[in-house]
C-alpha atoms as a PDB file:
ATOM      1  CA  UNK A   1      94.222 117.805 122.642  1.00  0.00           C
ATOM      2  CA  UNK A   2      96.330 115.409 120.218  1.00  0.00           C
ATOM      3  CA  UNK A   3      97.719 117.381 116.702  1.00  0.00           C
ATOM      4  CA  UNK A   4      96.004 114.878 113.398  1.00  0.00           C
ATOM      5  CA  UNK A   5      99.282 114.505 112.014  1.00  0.00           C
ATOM      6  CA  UNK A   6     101.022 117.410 114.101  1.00  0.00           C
ATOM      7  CA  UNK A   7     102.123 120.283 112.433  1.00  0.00           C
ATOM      8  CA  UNK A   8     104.345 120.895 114.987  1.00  0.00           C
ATOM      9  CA  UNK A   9     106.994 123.157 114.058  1.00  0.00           C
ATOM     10  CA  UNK A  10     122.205  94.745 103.702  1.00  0.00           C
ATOM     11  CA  UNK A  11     119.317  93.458 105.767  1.00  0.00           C
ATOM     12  CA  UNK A  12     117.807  90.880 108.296  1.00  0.00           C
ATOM     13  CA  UNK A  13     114.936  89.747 108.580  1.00  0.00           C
ATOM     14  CA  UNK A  14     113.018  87.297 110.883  1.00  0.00           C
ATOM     15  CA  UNK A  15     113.910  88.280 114.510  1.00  0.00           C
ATOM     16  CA  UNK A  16     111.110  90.172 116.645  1.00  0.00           C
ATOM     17  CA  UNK A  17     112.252  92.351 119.545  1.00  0.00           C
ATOM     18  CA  UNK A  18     110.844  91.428 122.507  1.00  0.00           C
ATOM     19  CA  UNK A  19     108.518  93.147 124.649  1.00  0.00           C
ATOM     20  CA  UNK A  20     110.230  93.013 127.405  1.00  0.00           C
ATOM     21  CA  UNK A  21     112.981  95.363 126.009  1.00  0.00           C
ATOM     22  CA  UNK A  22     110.886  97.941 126.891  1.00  0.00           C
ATOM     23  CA  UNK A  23     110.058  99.725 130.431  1.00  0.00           C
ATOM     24  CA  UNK A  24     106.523  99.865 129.688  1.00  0.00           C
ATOM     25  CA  UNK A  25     104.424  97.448 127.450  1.00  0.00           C
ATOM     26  CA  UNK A  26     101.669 100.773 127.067  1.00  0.00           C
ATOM     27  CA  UNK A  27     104.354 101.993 124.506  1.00  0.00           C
ATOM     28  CA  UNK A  28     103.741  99.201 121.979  1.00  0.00           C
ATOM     29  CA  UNK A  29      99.772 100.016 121.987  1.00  0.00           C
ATOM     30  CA  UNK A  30      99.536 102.459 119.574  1.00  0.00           C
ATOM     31  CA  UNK A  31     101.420 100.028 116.917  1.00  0.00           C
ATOM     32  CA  UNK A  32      98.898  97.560 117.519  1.00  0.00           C
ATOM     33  CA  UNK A  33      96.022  99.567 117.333  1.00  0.00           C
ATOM     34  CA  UNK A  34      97.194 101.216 113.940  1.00  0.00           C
ATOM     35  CA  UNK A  35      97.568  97.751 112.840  1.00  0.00           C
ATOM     36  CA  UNK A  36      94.236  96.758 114.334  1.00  0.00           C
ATOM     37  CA  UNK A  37      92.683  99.440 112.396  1.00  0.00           C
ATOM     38  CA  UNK A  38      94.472  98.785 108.942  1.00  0.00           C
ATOM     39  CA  UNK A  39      93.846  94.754 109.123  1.00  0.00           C
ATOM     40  CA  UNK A  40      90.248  95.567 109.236  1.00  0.00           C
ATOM     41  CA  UNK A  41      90.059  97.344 105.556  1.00  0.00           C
ATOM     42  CA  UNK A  42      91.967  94.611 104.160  1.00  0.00           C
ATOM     43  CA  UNK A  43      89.747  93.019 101.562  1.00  0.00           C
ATOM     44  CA  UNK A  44      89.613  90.721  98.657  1.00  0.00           C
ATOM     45  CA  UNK A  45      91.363  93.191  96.530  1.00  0.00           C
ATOM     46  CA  UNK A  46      94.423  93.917  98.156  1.00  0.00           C
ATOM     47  CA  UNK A  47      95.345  96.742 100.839  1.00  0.00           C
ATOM     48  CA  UNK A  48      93.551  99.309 102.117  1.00  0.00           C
ATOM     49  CA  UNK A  49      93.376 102.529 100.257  1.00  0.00           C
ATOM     50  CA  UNK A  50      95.012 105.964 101.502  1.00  0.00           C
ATOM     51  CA  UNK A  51      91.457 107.608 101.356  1.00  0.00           C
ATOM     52  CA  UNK A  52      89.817 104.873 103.791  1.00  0.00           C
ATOM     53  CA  UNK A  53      92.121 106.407 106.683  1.00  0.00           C
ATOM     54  CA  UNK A  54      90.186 108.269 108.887  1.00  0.00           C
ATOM     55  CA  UNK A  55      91.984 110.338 111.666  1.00  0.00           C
ATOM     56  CA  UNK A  56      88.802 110.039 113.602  1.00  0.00           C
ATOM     57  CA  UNK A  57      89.744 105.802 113.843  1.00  0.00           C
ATOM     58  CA  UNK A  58      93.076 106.938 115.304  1.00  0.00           C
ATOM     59  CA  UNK A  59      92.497 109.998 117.157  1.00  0.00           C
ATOM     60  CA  UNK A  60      93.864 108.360 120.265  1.00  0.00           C
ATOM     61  CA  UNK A  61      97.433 107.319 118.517  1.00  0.00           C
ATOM     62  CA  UNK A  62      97.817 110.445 115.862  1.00  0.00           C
ATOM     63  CA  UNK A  63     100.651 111.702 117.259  1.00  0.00           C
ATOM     64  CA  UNK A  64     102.627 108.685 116.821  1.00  0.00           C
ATOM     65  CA  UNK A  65     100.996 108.137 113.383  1.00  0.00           C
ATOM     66  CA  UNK A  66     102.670 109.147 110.007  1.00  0.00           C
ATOM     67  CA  UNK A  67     101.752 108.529 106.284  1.00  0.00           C
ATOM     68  CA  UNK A  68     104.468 107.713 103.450  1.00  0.00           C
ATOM     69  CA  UNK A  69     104.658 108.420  99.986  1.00  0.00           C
ATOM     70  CA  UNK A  70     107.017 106.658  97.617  1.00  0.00           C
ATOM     71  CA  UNK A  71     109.212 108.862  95.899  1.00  0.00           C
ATOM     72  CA  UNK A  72     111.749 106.423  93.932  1.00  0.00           C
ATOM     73  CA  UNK A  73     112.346 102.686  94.730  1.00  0.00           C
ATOM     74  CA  UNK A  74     113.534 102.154  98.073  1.00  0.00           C
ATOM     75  CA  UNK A  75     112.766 106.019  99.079  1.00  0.00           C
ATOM     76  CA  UNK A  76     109.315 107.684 100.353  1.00  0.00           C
ATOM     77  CA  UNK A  77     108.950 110.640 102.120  1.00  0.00           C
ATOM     78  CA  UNK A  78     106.967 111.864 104.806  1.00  0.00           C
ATOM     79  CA  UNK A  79     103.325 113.271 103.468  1.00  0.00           C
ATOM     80  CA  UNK A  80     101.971 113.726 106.962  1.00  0.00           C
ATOM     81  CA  UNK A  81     103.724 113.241 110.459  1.00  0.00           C
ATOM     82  CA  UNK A  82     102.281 113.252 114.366  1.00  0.00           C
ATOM     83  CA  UNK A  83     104.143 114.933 116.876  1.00  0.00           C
ATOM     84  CA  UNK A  84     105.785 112.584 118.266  1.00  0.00           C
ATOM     85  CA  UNK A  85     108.101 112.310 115.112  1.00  0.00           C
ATOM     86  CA  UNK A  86     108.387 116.474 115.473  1.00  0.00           C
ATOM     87  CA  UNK A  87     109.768 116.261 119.179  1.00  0.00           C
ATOM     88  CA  UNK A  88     112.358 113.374 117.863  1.00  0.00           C
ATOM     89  CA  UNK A  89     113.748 115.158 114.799  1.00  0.00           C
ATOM     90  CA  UNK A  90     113.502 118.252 116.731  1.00  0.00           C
ATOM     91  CA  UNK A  91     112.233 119.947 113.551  1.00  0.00           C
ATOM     92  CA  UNK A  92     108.974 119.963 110.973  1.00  0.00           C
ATOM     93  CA  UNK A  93     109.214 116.291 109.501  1.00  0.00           C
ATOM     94  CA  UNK A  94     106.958 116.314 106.409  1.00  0.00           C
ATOM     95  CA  UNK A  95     108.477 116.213 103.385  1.00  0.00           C
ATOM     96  CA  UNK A  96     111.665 114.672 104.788  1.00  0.00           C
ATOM     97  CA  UNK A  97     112.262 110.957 103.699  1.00  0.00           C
ATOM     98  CA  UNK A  98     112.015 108.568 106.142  1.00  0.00           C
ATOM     99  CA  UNK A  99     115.533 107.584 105.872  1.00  0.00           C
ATOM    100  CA  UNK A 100     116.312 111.167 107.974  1.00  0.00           C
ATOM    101  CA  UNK A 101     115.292 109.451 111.277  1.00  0.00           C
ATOM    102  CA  UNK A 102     118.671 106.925 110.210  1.00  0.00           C
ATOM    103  CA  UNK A 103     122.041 106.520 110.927  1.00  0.00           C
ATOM    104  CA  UNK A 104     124.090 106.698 107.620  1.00  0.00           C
ATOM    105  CA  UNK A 105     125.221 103.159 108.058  1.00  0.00           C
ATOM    106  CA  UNK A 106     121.185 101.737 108.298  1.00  0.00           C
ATOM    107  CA  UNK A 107     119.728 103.485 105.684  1.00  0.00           C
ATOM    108  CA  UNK A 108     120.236 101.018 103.017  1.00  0.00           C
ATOM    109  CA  UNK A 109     118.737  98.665 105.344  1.00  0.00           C
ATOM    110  CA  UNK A 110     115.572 100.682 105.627  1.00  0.00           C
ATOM    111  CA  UNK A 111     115.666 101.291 101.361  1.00  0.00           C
ATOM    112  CA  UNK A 112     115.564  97.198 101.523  1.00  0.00           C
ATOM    113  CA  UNK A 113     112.563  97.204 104.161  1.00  0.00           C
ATOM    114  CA  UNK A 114     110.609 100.296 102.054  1.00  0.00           C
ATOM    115  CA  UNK A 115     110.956  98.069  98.927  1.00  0.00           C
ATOM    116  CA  UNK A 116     109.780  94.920 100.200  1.00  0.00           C
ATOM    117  CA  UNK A 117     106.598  97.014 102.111  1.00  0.00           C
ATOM    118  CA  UNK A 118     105.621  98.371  98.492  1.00  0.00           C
ATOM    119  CA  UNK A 119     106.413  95.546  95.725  1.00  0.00           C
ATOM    120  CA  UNK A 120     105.484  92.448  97.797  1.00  0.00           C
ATOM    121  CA  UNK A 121     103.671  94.456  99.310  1.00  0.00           C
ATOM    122  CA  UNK A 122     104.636  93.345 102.743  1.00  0.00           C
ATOM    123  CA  UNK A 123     103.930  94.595 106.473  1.00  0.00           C
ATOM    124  CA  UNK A 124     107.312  95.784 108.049  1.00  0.00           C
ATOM    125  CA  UNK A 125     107.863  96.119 112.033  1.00  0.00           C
ATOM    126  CA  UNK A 126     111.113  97.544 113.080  1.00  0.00           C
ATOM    127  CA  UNK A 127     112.905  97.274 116.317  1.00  0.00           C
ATOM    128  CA  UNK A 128     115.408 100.869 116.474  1.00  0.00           C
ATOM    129  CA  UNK A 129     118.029 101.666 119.288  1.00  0.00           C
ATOM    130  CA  UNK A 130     119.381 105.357 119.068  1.00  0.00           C
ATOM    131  CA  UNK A 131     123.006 105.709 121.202  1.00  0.00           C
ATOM    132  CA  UNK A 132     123.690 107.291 123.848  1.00  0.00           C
ATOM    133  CA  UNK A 133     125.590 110.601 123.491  1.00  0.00           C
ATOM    134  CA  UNK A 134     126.390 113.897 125.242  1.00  0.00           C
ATOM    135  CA  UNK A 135     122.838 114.997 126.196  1.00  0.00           C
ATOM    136  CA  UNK A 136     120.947 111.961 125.469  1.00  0.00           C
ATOM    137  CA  UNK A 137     120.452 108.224 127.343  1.00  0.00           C
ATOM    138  CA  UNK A 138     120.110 105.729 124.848  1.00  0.00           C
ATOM    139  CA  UNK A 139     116.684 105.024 123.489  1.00  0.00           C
ATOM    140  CA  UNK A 140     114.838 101.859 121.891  1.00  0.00           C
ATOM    141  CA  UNK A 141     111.570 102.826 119.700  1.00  0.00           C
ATOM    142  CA  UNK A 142     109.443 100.701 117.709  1.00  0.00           C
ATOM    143  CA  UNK A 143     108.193 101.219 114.120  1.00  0.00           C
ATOM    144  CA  UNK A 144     105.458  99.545 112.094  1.00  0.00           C
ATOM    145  CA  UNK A 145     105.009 100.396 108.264  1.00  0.00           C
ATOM    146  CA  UNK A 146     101.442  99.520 106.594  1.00  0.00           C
ATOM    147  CA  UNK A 147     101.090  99.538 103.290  1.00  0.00           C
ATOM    148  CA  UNK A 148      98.466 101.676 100.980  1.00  0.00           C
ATOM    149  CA  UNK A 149      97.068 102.079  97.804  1.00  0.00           C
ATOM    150  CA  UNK A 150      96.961 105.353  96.127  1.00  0.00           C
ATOM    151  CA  UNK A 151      93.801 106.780  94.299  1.00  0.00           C
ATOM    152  CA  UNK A 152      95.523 105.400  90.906  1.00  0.00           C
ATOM    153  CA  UNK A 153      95.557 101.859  92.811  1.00  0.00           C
ATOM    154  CA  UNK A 154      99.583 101.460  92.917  1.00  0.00           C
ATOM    155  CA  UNK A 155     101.128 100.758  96.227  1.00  0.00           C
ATOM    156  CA  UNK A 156     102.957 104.114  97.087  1.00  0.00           C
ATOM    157  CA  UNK A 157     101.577 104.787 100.374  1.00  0.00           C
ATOM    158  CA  UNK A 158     102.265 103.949 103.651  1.00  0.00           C
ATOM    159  CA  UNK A 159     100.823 104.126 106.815  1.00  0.00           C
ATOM    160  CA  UNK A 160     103.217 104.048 109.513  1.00  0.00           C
ATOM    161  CA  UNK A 161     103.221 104.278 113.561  1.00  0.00           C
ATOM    162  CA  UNK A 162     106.897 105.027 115.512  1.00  0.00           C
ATOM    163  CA  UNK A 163     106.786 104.541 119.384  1.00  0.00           C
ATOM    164  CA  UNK A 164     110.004 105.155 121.542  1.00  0.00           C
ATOM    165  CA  UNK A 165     110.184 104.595 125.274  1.00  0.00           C
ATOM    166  CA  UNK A 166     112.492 106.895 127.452  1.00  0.00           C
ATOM    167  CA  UNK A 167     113.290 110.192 127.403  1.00  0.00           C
ATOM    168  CA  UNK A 168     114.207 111.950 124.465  1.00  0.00           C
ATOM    169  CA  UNK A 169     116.736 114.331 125.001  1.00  0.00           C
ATOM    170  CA  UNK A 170     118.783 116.268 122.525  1.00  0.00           C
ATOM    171  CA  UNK A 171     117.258 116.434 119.214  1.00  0.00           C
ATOM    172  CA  UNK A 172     117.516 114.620 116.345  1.00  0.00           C
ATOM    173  CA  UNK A 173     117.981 111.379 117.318  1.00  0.00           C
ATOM    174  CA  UNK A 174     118.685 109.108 114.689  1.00  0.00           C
ATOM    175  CA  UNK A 175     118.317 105.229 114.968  1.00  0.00           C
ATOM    176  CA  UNK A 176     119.862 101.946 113.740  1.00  0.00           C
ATOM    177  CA  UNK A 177     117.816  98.664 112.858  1.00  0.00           C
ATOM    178  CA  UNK A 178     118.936  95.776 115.284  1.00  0.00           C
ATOM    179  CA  UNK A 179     115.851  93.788 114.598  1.00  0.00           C
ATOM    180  CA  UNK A 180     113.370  93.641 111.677  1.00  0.00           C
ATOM    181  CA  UNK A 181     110.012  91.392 110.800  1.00  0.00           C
ATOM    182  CA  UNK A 182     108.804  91.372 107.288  1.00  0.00           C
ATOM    183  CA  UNK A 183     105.424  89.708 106.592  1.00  0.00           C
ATOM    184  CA  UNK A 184     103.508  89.592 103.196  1.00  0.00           C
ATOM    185  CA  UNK A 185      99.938  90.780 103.259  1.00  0.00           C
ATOM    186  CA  UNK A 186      98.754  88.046 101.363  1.00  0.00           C
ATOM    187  CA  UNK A 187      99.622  85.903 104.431  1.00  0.00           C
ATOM    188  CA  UNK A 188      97.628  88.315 106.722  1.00  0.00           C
ATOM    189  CA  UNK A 189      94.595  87.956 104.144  1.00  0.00           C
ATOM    190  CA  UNK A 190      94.200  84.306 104.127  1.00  0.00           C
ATOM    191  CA  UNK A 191      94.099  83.590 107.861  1.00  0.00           C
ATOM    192  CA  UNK A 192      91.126  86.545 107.687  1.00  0.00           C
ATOM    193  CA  UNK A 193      89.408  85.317 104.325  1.00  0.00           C
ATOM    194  CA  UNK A 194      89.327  81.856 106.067  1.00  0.00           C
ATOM    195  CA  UNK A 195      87.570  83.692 109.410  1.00  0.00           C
ATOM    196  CA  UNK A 196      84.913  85.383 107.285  1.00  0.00           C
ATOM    197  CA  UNK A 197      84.379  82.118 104.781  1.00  0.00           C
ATOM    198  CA  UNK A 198      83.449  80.445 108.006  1.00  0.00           C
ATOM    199  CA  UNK A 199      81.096  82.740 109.505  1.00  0.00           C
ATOM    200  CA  UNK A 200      79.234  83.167 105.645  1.00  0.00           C
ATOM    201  CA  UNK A 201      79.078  79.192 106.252  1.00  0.00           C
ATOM    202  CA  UNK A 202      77.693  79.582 109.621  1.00  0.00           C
ATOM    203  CA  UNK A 203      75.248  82.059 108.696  1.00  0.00           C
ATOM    204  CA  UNK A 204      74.093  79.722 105.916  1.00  0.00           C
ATOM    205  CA  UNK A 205      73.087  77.006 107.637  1.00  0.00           C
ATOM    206  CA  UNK A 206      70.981  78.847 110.115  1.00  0.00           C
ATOM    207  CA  UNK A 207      68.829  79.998 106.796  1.00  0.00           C
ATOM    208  CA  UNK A 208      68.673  76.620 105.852  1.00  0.00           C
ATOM    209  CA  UNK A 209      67.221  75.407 109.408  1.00  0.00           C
ATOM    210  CA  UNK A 210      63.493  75.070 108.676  1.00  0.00           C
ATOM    211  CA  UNK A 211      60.987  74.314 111.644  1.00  0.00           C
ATOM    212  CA  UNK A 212      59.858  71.013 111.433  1.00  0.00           C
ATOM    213  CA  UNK A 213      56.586  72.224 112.483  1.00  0.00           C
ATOM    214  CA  UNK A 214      54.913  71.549 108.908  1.00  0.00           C
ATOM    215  CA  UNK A 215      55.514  67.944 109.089  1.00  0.00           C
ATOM    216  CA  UNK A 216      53.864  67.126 112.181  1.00  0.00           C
ATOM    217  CA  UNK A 217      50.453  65.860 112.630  1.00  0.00           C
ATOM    218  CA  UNK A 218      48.080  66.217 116.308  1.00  0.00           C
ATOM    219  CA  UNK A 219      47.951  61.956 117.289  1.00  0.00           C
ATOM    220  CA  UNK A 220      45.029  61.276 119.355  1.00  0.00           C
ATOM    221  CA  UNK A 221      45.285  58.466 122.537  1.00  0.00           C
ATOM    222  CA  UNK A 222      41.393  57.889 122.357  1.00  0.00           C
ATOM    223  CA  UNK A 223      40.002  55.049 120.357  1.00  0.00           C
ATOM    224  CA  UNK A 224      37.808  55.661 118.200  1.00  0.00           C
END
């Protein structure tokens, strides 16, 4: 049975990693199901808030799932992690900032990226390589950050899935950023606002279709 959250113990934008750089295109599923999920409690009003997240929605990717809150600009910390992030840190990850699961050298790159995912606010997906060392292959992971109102209606949450593909090794294993894609939600929105204008449209012109039936009259062929 899957743990809800386990309790288990200078940037660049624009370029996507491609599928293909993984062994096995079942490990970017859970990103887009998260994503799946979140895109459909988008509404007029902005993003999603933290209480609309329902483990039950997610129960089949939990333990690659992890919630964010922001802490200071550029900085958030882990409110609730799956255990997936507990067997890569090799430790209990909640209350750690996110910026733990970095190299030294990227973590001003992932300040940039938290920034961007709470002021714009903006939908982040990561591409991460961690190096190969004594006890460890090298690894390649995949990270999406969501971003989610709290109860007070700021953006200071974050809903957040991390995937990696190959064996993990000796723990922690920390990651660099070789590729990153920032989009802004509003440009998620209007694609979806456009969708649901069209089917209101739809819908109102089959209330307006009347049967004609009213208008006709019975025409006899015998003279009279």
């Amino acid at each position: 049975m899957k743990t809800f959250f386990g309790n288990g113990s200078g940037s660049s934008f624009g370029k996507i990693v491609a599928m293909d750089r993984f062994d096995s295109g079942r490990s970017l599923s859970p990103i887009r199901q998260v994503e799946a999920y979140w895109t459909a409690l988008l509404t007029g009003d902005g993003v999603p808030k933290r209480s609309q997240i329902d483990p039950r929605g997610l129960e089949n990717v939990l333990e690659y799932t992890f919630i964010l809150e922001r802490i200071a600009p550029g900085l958030a910390r882990f409110r609730l992690a799956g255990s997936h992030l507990t067997k890569l840190a090799g430790m209990e990850v909640r209350g750690m900032p996110l910026t733990a699961f970095f190299e030294p050298n990227a973590r001003g790159q992932i300040s940039d990226v938290l920034e961007q995912v709470f002021a714009q606010p903006a939908i982040a997906e990561l591409g991460l390589m961690s190096a190969g060392r004594l006890g460890r292959t090298q690894l390649q992971a995949r990270m999406i950050l969501l971003p989610l109102k709290s109860d007070l209606g700021d953006v200071s949450r974050v809903l957040g899935v991390m995937v990696c593909d190959g064996a993990i090794g000796a723990t922690p294993r920390r990651f660099i950023v070789p590729d990153t894609r920032v989009r802004a939600v509003s440009d998620v929105q209007a694609p979806q606002q456009q969708v649901e204008r069209e089917l209101a449209g739809f819908a109102e012109e089959q209330d307006a279709f009347k049967r004609p039936g009213s208008h006709l009259r019975l025409v006899s062929s015998r003279d009279d």
